[in-house]
N, C-alpha and C. Protein backbone atom coordinates (compact mmCIF):
# COMPACT_ATOMS: atom_id res chain seq x y z
N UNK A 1 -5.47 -4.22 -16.78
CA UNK A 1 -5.25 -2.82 -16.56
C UNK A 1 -3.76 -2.59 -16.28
N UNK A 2 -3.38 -1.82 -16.99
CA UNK A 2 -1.76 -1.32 -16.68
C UNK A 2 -1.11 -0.99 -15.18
N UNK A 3 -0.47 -0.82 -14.77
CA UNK A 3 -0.07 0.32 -13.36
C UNK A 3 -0.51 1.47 -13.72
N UNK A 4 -0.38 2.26 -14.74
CA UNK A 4 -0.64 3.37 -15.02
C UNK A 4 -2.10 3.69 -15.12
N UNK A 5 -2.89 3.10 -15.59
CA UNK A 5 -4.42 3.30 -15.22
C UNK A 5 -4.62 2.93 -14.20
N UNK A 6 -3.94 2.23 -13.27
CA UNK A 6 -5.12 1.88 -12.09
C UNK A 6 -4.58 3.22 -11.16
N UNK A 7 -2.60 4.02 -11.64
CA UNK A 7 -2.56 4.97 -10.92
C UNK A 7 -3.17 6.12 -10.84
N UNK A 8 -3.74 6.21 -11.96
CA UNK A 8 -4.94 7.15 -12.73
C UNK A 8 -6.61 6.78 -11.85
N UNK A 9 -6.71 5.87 -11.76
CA UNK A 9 -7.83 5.54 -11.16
C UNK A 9 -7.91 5.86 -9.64
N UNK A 10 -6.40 5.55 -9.15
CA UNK A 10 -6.27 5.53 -7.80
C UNK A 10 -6.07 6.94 -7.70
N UNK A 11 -5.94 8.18 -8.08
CA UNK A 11 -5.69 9.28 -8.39
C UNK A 11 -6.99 9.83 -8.01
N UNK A 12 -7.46 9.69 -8.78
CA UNK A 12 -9.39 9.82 -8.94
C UNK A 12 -10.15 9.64 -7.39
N UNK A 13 -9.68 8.64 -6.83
CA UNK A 13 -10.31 8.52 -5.43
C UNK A 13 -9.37 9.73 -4.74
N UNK A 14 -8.31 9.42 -4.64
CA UNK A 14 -7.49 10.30 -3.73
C UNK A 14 -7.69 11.98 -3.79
N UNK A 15 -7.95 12.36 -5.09
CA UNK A 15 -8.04 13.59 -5.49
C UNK A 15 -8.98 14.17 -5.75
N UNK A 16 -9.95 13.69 -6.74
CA UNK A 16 -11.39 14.27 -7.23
C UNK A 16 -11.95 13.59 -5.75
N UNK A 17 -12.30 12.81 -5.15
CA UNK A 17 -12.87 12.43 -4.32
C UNK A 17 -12.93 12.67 -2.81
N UNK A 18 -11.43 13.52 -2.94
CA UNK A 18 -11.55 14.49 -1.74
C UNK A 18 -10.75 13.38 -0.56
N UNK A 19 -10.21 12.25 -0.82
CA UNK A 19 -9.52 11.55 0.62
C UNK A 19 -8.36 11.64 0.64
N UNK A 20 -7.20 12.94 0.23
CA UNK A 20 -6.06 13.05 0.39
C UNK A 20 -6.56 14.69 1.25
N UNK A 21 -7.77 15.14 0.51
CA UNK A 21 -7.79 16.56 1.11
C UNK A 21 -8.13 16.28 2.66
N UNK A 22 -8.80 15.04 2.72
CA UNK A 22 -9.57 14.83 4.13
C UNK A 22 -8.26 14.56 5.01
N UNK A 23 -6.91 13.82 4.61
CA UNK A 23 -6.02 13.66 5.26
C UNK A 23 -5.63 14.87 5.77
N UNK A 24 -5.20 15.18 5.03
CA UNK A 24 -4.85 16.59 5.38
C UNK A 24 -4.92 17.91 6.34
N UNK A 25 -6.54 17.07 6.81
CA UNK A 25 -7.20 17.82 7.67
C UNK A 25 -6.09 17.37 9.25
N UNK A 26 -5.68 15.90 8.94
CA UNK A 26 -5.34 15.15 10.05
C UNK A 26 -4.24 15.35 10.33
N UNK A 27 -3.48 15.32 9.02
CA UNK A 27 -1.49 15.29 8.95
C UNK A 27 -1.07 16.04 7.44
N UNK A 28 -0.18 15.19 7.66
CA UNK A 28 0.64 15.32 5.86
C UNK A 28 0.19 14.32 5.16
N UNK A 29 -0.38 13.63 4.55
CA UNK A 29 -0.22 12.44 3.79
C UNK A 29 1.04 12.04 2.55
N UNK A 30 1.45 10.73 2.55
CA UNK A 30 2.61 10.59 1.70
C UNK A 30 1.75 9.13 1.08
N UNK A 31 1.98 9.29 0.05
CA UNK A 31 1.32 8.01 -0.45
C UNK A 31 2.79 7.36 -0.87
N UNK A 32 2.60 6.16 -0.13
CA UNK A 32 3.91 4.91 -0.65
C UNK A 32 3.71 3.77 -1.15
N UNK A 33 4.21 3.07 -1.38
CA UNK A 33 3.74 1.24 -1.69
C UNK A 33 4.40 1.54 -2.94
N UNK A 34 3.34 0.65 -3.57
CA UNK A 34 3.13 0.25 -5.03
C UNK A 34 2.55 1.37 -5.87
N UNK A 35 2.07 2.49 -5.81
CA UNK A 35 1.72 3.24 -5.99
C UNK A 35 2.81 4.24 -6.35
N UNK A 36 3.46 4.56 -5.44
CA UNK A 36 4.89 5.61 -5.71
C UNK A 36 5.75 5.02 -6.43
N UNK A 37 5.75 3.66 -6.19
CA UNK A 37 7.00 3.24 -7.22
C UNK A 37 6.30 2.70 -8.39
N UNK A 38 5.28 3.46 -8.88
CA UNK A 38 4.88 2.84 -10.24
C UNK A 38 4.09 1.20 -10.89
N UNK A 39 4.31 0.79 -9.68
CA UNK A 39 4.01 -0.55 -9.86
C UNK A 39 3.06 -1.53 -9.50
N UNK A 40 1.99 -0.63 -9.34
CA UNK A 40 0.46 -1.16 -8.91
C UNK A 40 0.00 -2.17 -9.37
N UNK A 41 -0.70 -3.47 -9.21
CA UNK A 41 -0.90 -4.56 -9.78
C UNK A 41 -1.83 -4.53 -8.88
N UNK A 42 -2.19 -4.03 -7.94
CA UNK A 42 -3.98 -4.46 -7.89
C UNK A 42 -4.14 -2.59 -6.92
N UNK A 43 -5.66 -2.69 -6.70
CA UNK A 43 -6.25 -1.79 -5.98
C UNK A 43 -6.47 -1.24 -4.78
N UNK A 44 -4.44 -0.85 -4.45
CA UNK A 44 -4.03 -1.09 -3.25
C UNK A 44 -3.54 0.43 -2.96
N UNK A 45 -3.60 1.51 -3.02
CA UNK A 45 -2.91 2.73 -2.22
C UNK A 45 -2.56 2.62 -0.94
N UNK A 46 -1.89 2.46 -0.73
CA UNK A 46 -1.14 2.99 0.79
C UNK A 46 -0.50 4.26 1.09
N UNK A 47 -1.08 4.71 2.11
CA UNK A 47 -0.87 5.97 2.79
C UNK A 47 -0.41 5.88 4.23
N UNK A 48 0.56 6.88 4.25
CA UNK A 48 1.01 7.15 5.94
C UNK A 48 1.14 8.49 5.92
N UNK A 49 0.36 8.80 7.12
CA UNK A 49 0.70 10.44 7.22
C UNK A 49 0.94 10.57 8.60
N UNK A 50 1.39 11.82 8.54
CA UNK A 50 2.06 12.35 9.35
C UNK A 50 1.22 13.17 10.62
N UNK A 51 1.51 12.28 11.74
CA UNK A 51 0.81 13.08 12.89
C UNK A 51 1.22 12.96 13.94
N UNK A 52 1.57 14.11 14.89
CA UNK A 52 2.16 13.92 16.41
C UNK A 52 0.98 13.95 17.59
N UNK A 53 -0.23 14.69 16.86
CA UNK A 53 -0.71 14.24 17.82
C UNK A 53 -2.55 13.59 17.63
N UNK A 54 -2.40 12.05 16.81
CA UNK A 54 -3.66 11.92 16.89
C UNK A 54 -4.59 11.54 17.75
N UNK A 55 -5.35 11.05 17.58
CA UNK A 55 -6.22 10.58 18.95
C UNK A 55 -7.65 9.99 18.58
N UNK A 56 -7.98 9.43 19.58
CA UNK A 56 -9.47 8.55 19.29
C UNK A 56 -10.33 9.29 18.61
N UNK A 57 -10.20 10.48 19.19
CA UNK A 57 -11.63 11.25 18.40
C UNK A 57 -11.38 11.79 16.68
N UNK A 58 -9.90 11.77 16.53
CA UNK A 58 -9.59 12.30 15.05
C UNK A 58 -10.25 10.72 14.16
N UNK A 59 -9.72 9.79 15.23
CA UNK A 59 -9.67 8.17 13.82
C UNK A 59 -10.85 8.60 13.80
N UNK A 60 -12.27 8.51 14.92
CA UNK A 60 -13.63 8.08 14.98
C UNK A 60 -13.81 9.41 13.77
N UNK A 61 -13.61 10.71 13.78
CA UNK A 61 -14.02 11.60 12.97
C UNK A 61 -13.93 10.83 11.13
N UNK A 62 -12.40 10.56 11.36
CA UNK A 62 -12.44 9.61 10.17
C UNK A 62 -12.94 8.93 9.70
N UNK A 63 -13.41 7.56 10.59
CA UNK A 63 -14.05 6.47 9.93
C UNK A 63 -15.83 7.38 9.32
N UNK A 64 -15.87 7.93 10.13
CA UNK A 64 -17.02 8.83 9.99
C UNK A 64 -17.27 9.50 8.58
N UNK A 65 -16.42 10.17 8.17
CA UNK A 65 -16.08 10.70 6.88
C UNK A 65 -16.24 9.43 6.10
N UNK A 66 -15.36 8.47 6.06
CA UNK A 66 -15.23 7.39 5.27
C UNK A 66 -16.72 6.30 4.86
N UNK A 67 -17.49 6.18 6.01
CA UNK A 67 -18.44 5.46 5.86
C UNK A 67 -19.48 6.67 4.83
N UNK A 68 -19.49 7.82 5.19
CA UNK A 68 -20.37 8.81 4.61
C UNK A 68 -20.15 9.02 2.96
N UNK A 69 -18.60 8.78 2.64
CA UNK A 69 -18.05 9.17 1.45
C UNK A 69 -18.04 8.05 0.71
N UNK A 70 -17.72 6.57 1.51
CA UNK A 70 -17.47 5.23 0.39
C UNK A 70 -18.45 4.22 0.59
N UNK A 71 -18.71 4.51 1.51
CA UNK A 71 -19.39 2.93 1.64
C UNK A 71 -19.25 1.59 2.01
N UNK A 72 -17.88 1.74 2.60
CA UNK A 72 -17.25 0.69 2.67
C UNK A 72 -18.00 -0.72 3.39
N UNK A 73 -17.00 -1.60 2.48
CA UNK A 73 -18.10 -3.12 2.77
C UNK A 73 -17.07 -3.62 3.94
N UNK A 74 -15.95 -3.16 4.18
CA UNK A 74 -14.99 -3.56 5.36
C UNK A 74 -14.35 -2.33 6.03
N UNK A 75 -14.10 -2.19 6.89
CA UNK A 75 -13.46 -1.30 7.74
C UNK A 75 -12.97 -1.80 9.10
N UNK A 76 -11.34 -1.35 9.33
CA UNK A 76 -10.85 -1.42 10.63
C UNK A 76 -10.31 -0.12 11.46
N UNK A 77 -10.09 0.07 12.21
CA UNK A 77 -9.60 0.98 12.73
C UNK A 77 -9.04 0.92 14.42
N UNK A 78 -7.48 1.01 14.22
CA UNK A 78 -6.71 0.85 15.68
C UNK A 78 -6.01 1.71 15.96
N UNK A 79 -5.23 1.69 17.08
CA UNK A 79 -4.36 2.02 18.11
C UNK A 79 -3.44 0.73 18.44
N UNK A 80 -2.32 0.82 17.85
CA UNK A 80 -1.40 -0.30 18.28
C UNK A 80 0.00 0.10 18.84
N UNK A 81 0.70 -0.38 19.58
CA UNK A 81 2.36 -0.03 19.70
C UNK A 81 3.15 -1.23 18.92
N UNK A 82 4.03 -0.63 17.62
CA UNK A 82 4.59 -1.19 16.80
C UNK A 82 6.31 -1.76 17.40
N UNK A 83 6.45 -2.70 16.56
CA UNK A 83 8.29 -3.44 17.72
C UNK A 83 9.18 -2.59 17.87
N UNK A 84 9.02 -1.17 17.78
CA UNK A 84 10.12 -0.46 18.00
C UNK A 84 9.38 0.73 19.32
N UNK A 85 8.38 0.18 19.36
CA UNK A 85 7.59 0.61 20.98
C UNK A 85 6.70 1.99 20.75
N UNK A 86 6.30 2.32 19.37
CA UNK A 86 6.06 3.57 19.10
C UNK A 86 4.43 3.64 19.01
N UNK A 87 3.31 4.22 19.58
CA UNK A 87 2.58 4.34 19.08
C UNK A 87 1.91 4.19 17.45
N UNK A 88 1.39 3.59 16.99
CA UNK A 88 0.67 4.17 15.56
C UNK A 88 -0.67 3.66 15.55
N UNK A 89 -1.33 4.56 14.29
CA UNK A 89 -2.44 4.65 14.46
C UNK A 89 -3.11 3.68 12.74
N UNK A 90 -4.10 2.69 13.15
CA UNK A 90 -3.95 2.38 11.50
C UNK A 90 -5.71 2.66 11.37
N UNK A 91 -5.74 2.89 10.15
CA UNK A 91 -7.11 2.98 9.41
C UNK A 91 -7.39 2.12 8.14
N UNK A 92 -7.96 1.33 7.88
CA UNK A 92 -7.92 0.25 6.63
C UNK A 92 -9.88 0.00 6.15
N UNK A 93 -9.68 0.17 5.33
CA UNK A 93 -11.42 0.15 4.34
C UNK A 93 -11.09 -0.27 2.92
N UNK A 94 -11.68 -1.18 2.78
CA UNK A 94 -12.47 -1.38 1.26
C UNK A 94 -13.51 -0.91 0.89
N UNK A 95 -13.88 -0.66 -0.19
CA UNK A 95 -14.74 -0.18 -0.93
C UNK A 95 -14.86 -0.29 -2.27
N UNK A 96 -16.01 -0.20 -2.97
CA UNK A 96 -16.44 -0.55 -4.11
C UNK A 96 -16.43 1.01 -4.40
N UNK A 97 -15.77 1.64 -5.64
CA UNK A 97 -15.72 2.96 -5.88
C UNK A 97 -15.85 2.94 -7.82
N UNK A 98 -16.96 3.97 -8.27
CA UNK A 98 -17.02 3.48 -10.04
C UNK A 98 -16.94 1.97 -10.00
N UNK A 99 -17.19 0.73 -9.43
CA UNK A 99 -17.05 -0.88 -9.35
C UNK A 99 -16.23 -1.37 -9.53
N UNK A 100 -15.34 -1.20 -8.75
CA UNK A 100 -14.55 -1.63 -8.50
C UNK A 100 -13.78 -2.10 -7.49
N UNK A 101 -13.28 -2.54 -7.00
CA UNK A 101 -13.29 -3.08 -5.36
C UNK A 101 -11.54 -2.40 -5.17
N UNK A 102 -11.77 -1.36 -3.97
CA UNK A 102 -10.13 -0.82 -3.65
C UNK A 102 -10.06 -0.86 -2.31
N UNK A 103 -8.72 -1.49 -1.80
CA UNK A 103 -8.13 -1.60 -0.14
C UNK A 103 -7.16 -0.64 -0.34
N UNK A 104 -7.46 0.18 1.22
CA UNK A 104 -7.10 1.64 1.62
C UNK A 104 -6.21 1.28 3.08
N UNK A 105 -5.14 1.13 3.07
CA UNK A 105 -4.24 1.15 4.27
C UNK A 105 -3.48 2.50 4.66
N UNK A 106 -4.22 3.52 5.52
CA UNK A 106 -3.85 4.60 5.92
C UNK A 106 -3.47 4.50 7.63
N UNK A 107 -1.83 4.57 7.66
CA UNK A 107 -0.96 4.56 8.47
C UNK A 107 -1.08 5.95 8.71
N UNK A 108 -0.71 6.25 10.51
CA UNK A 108 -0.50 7.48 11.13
C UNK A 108 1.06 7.27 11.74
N UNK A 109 1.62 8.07 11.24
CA UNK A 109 3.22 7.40 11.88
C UNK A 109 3.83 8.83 12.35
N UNK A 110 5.00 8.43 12.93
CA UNK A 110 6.26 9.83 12.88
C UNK A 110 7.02 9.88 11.73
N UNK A 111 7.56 11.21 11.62
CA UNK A 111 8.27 11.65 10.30
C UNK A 111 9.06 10.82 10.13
N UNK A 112 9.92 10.19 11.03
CA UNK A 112 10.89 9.30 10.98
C UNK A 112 10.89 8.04 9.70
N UNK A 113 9.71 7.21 10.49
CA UNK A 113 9.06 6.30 10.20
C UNK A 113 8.99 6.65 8.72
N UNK A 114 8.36 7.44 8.49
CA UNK A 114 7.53 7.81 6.96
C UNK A 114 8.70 7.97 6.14
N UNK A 115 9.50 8.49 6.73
CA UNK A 115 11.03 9.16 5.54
C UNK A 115 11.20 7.57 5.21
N UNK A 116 11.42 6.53 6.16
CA UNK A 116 12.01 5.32 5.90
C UNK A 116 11.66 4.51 4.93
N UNK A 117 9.87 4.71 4.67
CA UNK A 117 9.24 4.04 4.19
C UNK A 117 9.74 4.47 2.51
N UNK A 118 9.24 5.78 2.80
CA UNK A 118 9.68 6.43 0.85
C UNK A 118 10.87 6.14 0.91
N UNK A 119 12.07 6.21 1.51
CA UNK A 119 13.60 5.96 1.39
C UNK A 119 13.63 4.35 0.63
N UNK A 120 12.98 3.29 1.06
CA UNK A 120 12.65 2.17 0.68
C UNK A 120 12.32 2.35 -0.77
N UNK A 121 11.14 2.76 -0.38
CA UNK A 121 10.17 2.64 -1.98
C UNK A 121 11.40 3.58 -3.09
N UNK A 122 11.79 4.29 -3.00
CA UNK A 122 13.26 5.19 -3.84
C UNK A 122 13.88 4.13 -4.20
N UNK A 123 14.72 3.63 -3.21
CA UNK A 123 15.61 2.69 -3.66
C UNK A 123 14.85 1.39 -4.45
N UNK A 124 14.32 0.77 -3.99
CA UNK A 124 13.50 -0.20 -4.61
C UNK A 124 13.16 0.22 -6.31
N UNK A 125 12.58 1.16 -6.33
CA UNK A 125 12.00 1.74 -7.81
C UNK A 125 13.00 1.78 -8.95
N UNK A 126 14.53 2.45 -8.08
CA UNK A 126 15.42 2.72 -9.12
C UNK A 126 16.41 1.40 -8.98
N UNK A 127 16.26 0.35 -8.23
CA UNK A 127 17.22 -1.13 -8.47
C UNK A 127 16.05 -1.72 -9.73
N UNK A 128 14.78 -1.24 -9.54
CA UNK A 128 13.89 -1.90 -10.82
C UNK A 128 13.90 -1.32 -11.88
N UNK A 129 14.26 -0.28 -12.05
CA UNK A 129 14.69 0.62 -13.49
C UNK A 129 16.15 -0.05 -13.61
N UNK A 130 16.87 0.25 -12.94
CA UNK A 130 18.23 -0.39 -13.57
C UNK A 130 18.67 -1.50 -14.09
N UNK A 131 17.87 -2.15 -13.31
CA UNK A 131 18.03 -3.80 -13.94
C UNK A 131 16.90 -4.52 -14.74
N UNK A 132 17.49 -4.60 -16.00
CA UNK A 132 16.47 -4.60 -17.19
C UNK A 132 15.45 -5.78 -17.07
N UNK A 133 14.44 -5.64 -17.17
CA UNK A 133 13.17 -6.89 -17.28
C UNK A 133 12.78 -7.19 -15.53
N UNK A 134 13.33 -6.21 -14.79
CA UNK A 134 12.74 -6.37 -13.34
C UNK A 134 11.81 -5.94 -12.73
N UNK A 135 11.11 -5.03 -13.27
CA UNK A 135 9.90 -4.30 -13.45
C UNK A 135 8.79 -4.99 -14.07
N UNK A 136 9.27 -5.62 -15.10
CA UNK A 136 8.16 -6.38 -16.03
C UNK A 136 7.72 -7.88 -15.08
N UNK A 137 9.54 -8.73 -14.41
CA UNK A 137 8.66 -9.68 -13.48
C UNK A 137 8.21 -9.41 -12.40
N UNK A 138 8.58 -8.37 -11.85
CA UNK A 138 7.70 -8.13 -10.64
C UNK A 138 5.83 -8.10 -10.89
N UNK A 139 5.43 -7.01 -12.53
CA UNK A 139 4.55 -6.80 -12.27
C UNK A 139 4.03 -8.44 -12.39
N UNK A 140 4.52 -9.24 -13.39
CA UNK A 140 4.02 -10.50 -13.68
C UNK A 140 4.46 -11.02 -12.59
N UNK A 141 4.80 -11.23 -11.86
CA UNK A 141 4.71 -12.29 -10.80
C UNK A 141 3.71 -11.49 -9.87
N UNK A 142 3.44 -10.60 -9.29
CA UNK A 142 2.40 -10.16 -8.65
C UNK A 142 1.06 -10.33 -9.18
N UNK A 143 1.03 -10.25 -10.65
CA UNK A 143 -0.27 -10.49 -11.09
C UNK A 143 -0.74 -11.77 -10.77
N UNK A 144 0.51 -12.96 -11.03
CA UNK A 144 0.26 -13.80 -11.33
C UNK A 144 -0.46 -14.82 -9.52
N UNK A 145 0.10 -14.00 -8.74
CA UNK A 145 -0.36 -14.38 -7.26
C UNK A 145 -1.47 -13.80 -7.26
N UNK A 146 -2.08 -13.00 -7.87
CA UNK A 146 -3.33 -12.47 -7.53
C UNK A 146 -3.86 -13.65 -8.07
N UNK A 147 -4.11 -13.68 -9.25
CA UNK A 147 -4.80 -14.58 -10.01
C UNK A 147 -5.12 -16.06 -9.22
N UNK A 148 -4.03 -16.40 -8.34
CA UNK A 148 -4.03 -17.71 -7.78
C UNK A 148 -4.52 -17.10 -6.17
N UNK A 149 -4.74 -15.97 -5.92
CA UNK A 149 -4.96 -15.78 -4.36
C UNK A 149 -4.07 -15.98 -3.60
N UNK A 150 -3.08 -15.83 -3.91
CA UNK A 150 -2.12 -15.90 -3.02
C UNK A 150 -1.06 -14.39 -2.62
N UNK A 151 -1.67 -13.31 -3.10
CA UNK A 151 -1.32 -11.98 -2.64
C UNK A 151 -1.86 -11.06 -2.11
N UNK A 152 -1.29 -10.43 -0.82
CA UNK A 152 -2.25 -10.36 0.42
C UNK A 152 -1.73 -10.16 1.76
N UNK A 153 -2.68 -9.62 2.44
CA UNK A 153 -2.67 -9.60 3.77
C UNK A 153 -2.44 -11.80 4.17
N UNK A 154 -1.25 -11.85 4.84
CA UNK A 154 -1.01 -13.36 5.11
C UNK A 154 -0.22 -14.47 4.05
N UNK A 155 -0.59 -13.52 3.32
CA UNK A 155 -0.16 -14.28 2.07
C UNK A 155 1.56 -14.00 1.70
N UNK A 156 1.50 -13.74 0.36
CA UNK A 156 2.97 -13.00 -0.31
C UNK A 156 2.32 -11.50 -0.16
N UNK A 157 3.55 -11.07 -0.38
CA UNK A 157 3.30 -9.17 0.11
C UNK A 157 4.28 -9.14 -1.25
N UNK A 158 4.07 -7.49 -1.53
CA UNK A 158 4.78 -7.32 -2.51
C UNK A 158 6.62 -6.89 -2.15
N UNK A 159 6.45 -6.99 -1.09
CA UNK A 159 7.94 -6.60 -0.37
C UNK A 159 8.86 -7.97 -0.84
N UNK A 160 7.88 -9.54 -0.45
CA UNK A 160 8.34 -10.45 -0.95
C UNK A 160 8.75 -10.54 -2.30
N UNK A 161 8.25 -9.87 -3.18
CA UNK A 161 8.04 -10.08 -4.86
C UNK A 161 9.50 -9.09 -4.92
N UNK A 162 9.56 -8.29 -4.09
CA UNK A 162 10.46 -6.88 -4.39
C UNK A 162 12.15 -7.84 -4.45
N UNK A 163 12.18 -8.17 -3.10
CA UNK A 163 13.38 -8.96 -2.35
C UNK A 163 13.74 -10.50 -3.67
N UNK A 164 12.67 -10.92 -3.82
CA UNK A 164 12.80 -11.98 -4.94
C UNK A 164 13.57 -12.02 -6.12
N UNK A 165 12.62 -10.45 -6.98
CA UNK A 165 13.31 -10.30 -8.08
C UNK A 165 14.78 -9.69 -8.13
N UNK A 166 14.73 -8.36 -7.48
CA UNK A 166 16.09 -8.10 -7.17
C UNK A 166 17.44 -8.60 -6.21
N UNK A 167 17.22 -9.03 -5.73
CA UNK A 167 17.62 -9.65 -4.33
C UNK A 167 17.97 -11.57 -5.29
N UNK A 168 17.40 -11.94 -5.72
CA UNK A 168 17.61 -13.59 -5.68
C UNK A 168 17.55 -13.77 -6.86
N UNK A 169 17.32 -12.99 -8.31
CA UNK A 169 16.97 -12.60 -9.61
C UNK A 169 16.24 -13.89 -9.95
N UNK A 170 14.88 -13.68 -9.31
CA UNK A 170 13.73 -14.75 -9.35
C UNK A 170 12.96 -14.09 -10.55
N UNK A 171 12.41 -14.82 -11.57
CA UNK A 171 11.42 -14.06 -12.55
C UNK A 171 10.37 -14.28 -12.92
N UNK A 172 10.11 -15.60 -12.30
CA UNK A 172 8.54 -16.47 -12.42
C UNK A 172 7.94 -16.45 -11.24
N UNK A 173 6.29 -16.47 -11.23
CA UNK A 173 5.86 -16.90 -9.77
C UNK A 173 6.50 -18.20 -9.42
N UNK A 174 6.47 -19.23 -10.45
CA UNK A 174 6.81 -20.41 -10.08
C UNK A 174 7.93 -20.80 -9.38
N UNK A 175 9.04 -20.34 -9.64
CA UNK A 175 9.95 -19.73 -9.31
C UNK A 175 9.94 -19.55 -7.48
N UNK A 176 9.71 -18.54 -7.90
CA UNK A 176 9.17 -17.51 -6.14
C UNK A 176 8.17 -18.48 -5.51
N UNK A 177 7.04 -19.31 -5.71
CA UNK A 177 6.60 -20.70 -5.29
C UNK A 177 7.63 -21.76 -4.57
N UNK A 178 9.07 -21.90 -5.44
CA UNK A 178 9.50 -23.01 -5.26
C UNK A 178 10.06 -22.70 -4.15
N UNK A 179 10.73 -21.39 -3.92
CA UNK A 179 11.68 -20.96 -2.78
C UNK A 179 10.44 -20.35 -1.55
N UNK A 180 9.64 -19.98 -1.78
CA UNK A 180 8.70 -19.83 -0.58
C UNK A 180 9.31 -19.17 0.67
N UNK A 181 9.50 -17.84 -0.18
CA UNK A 181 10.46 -16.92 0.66
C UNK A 181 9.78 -15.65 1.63
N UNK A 182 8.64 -16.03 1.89
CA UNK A 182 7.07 -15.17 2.37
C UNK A 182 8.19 -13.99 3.58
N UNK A 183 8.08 -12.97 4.23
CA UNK A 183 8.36 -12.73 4.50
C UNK A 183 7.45 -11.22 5.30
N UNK A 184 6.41 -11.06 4.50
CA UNK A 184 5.21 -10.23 5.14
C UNK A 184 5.61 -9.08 5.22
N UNK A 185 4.65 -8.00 4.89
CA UNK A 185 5.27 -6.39 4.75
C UNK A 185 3.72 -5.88 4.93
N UNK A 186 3.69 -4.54 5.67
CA UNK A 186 2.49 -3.79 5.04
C UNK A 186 2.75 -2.76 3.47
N UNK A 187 3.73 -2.89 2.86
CA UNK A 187 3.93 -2.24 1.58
C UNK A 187 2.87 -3.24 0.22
């Protein structure tokens, strides 16, 4: 499947399916990752939205919605203080949606936070347009960690794949294997 169909697909949940409108109810939602910058290689949307003031009873309303709407075969849901001492709020579900299996990482952050994240994903997108065939190994080297299980929560993140290709002009997984430059991201 291309980036472009699975952004089409991932579209479909977010939109016909009503879980960007449900955000909405909560904050702003900004969808970032792999997703905004075009470059989806597996069934991953990430979302952070925007909220000053959430609270136990908004997540619980959520997961609530979520179990009713997907079905999910996994679900987490916290309250953590992140290294810069800030409250956030995370929400994370899989689900099997049309069959297919999609992980949902919906961050509650400050505006701050969120500008930083798209400020990232901007820059990132357009160092991969500019520099010719960096787009193409990213998506192939991300694929190619899926395929082996090794992309992931613990694993390689795509932040790693990001920093690799542009950053060290790495173009193979094998490559990115040899230097074992893991470095962990929620992007």
């Amino acid at each position: 499947m291309t980036p472009a169909e699975r952004k089409r697909r991932a579209d479909r949940i977010l939109y016909e399916l009503g879980l960007y409108d449900r955000l909405k109810e909560i904050g702003r939602p900004h969808v970032i990752g792999s997703y905004r910058m075009d470059m989806m290689a597996w069934n991953d949307p990430d979302l952070d939205i925007e909220n000053r003031d959430m609270s136990k009873e908004k997540l619980h309303d959520l997961t609530a919605y979520i179990l009713r709407t997907f079905s999910p075969c996994w679900y987490e849901a916290k309250e953590e203080i992140n290294d810069e001492g800030k409250t956030v709020w995370f929400h994370g579900f899989e689900a099997v949606v049309d069959g297919e299996l999609w992980n949902f990482d919906l961050w509650f952050f400050d505006e701050e936070t969120i500008q930083k994240a798209e400020a990232y994903c901007d820059r990132t997108a357009a160092r991969a347009e500019a520099m010719p065939g960096s787009r193409e190994a990213i998506m192939r080297i991300k694929e190619e960690l899926i395929a082996r299980d090794l992309y992931g929560y613990g694993k390689y993140a795509s932040m790693d794949v990001y920093r690799a290709v542009l950053d060290q002009g790495i173009r193979t997984a094998e490559d990115l294997l040899k230097q074992d430059i893991r470095q962990g991201s929620r992007i």
